[in-house]
N, C-alpha and C. Protein backbone atom coordinates (compact mmCIF):
# COMPACT_ATOMS: atom_id res chain seq x y z
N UNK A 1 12.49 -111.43 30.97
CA UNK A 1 13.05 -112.59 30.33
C UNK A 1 13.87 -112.13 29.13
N UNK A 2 14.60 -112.51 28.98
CA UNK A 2 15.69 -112.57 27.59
C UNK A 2 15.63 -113.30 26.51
N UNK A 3 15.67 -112.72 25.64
CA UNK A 3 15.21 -113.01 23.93
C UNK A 3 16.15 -113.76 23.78
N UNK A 4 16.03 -114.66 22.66
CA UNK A 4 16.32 -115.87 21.82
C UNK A 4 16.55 -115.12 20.71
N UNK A 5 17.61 -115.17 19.70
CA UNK A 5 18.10 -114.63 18.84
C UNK A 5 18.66 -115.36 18.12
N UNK A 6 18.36 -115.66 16.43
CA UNK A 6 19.41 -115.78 15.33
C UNK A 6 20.67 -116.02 15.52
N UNK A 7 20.80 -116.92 15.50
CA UNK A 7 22.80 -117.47 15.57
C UNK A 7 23.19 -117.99 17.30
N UNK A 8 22.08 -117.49 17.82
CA UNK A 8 22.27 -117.73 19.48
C UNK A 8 22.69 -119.10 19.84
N UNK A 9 21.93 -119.83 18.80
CA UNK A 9 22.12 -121.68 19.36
C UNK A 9 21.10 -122.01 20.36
N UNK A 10 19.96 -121.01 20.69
CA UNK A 10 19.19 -121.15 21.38
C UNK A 10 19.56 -120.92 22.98
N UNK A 11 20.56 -120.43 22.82
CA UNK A 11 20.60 -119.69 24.47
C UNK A 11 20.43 -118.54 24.96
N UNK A 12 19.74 -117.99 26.10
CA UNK A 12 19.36 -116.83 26.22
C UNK A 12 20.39 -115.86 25.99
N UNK A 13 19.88 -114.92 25.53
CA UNK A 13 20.65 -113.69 25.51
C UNK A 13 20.57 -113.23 26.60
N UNK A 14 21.92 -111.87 26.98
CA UNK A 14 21.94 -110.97 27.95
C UNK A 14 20.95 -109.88 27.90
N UNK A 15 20.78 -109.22 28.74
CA UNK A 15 19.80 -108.09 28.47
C UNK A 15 19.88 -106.85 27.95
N UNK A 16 21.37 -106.87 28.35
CA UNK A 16 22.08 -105.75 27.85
C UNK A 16 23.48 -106.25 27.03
N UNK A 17 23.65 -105.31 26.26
CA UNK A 17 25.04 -106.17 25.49
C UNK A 17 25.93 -104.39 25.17
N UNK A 18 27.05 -104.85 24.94
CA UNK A 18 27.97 -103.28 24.63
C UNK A 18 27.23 -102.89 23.46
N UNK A 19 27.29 -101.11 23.46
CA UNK A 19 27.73 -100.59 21.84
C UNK A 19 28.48 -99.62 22.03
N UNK A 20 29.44 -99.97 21.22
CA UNK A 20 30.86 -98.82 20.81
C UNK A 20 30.45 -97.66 20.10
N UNK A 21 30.93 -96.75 20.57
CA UNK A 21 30.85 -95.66 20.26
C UNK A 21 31.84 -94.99 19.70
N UNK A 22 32.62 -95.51 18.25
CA UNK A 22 33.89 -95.42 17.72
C UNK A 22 34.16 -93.78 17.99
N UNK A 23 33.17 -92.36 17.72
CA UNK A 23 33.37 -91.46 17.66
C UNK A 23 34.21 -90.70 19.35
N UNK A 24 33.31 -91.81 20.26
CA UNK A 24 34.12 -91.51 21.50
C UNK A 24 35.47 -91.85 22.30
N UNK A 25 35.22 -93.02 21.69
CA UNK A 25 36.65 -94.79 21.85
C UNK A 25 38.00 -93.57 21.96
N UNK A 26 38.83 -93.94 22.51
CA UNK A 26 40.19 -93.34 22.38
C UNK A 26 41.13 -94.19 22.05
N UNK A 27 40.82 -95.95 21.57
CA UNK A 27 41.53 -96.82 21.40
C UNK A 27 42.43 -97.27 22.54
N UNK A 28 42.06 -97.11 23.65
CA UNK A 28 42.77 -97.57 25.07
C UNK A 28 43.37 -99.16 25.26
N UNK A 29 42.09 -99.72 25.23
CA UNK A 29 41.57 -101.48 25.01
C UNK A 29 41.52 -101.58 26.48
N UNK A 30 41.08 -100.44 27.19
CA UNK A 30 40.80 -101.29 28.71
C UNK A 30 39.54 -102.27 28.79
N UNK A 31 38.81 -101.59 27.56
CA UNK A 31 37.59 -102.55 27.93
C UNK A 31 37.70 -104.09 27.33
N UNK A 32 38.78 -104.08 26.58
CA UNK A 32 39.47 -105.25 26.14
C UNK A 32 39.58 -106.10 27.30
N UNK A 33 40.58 -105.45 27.81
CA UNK A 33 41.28 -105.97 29.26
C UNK A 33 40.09 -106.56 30.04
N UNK A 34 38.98 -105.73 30.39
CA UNK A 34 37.83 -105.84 31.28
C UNK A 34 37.33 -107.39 31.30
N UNK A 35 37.18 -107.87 29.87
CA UNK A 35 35.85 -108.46 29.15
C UNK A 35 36.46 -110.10 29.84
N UNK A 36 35.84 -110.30 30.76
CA UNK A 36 36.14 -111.50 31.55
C UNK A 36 35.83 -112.86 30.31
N UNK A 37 35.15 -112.74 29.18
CA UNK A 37 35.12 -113.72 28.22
C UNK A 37 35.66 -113.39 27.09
N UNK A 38 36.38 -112.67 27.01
CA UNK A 38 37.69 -112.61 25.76
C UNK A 38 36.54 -112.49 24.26
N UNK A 39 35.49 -111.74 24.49
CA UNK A 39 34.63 -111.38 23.41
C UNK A 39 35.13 -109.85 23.34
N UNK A 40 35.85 -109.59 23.12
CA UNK A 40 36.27 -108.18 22.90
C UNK A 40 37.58 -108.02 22.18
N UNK A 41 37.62 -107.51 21.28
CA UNK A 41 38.83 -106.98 20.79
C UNK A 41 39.25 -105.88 20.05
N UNK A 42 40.51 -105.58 19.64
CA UNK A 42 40.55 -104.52 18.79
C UNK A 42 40.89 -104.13 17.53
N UNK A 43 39.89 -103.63 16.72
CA UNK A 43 39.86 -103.65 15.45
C UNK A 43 39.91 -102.57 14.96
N UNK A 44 40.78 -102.55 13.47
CA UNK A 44 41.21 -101.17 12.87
C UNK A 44 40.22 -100.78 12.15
N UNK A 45 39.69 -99.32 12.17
CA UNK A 45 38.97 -99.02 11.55
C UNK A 45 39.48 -99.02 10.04
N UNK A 46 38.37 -97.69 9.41
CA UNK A 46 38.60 -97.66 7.80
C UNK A 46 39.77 -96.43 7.94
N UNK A 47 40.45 -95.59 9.32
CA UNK A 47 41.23 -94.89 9.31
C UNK A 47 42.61 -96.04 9.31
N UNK A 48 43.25 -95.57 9.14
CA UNK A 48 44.73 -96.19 9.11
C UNK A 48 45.24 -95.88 10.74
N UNK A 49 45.70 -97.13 11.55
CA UNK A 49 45.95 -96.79 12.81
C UNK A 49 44.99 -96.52 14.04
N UNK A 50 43.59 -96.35 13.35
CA UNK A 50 42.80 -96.52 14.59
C UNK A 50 42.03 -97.15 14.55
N UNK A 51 41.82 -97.60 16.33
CA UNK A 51 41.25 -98.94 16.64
C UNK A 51 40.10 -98.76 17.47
N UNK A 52 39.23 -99.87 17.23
CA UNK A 52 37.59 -99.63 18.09
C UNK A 52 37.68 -100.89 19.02
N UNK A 53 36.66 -101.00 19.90
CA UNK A 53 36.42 -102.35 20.30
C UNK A 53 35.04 -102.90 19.94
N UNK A 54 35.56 -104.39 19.43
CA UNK A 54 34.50 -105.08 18.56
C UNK A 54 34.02 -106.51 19.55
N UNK A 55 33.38 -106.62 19.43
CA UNK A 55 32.42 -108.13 19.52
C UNK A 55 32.71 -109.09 18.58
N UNK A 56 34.10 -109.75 18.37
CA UNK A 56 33.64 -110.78 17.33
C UNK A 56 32.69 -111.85 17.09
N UNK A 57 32.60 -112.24 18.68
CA UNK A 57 31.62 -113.26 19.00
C UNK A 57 30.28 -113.07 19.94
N UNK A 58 29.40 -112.35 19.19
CA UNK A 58 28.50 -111.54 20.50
C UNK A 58 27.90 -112.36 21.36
N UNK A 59 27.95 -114.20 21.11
CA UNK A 59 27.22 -114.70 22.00
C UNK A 59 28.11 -115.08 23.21
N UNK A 60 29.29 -114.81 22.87
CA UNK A 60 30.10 -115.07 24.40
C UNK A 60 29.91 -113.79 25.57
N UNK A 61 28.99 -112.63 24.90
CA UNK A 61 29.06 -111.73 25.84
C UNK A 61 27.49 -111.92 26.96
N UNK A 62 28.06 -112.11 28.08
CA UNK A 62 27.34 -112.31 29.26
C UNK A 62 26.48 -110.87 29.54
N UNK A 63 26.77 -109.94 29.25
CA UNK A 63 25.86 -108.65 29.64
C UNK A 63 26.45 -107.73 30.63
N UNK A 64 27.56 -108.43 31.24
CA UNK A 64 28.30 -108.30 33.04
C UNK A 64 28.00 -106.42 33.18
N UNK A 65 28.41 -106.15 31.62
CA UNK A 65 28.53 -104.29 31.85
C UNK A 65 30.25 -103.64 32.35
N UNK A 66 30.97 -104.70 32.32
CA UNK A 66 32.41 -105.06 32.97
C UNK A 66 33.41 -103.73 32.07
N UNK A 67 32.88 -103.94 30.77
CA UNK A 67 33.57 -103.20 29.23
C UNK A 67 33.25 -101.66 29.39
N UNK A 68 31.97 -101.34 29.67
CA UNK A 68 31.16 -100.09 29.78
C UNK A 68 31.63 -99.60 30.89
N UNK A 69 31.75 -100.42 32.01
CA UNK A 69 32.21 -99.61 33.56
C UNK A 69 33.31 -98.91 33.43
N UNK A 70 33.93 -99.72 32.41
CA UNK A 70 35.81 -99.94 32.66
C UNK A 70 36.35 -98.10 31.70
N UNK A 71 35.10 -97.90 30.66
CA UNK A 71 35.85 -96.79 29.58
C UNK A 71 35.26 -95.54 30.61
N UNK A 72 36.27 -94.96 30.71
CA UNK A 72 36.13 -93.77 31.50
C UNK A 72 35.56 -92.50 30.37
N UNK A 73 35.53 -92.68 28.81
CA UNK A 73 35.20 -91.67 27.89
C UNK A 73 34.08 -91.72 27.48
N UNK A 74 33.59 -93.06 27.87
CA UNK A 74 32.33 -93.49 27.26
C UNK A 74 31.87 -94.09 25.48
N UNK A 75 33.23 -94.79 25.38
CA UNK A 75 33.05 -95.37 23.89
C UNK A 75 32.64 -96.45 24.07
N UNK A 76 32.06 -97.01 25.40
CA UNK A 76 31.11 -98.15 25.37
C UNK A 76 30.01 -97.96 26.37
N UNK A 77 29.08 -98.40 25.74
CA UNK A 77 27.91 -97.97 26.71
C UNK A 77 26.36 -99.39 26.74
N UNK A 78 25.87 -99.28 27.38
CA UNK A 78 25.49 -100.61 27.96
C UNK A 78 24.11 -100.43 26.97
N UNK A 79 23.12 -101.09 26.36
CA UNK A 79 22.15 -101.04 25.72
C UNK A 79 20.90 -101.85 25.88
N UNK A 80 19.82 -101.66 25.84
CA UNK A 80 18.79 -102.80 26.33
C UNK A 80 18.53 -103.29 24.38
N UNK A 81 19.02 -103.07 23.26
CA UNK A 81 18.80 -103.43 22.34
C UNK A 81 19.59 -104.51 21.86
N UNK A 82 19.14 -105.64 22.55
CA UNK A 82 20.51 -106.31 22.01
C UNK A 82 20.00 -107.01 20.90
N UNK A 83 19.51 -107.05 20.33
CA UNK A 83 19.22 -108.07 18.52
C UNK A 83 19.83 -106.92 17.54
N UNK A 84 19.67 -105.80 18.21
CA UNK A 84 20.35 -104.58 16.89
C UNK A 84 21.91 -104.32 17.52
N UNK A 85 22.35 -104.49 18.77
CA UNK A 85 23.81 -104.62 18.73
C UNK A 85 24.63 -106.10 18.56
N UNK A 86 23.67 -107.27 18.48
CA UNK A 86 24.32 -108.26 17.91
C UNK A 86 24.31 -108.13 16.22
N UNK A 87 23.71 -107.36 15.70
CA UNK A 87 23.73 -107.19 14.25
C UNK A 87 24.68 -106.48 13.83
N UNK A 88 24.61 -105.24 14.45
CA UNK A 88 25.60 -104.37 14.66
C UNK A 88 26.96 -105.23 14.34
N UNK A 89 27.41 -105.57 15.84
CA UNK A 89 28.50 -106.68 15.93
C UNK A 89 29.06 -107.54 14.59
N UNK A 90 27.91 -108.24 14.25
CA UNK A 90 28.06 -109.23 13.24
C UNK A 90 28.54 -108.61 11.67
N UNK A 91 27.81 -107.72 11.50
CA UNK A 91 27.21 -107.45 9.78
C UNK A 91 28.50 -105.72 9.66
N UNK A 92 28.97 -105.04 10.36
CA UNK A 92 29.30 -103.96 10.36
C UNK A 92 30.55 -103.97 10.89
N UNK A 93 31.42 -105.28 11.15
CA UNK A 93 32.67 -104.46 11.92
C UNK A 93 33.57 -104.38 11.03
N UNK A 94 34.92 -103.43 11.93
CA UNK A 94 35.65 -102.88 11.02
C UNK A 94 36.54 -104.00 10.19
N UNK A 95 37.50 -104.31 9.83
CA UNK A 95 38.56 -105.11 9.24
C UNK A 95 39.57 -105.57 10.46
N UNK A 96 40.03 -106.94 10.47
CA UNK A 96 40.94 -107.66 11.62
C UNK A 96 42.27 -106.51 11.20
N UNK A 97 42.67 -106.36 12.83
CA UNK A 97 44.13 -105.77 12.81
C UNK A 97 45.06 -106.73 12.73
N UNK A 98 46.04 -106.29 12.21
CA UNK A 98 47.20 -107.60 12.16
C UNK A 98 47.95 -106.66 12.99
């Protein structure tokens, strides 16, 4: 069964949710592309010019694994922790790219 989480609105969570792995990311955005609910995007880090993929909205993410399949480098990877990668998500991302 799937946990109920803080900010959820009371709907189940996925079981698995992304975590980026900025050190691996090559800034592609296929997994952008992937994310059949447009919960994915790309955000500039604290480097000038490079970009990660973020969760702005972690409860639109379904779990599908769609993002993770898609990075061939492995800067996303599928997690059974999801209350610490919706925190993650929430409390830690980088700054909006313009």
């Amino acid at each position: 069964m799937a946990n109920t989480g803080n900010g959820s609105g009371g709907r189940k969570l996925p079981k698995k949710m992304p975590w980026v792995i900025p050190s691996q990311c090559e800034g592609c955005g296929d997994c952008v592309n992937r994310c059949q609910r447009k919960g994915l995007v790309m955000l500039e880090t604290n480097v000038a010019g490079v970009y990660v993929p973020w969760l702005l909205e972690p409860d639109l993410c379904s779990g599908c694994g769609r993002c993770a399949s898609g990075c061939v480098v492995g800067g996303i990877v599928m997690t059974e922790y999801v209350e610490q990668a919706r925190r993650r998500f929430l409390e830690t991302r980088p700054r909006i790219a313009v």
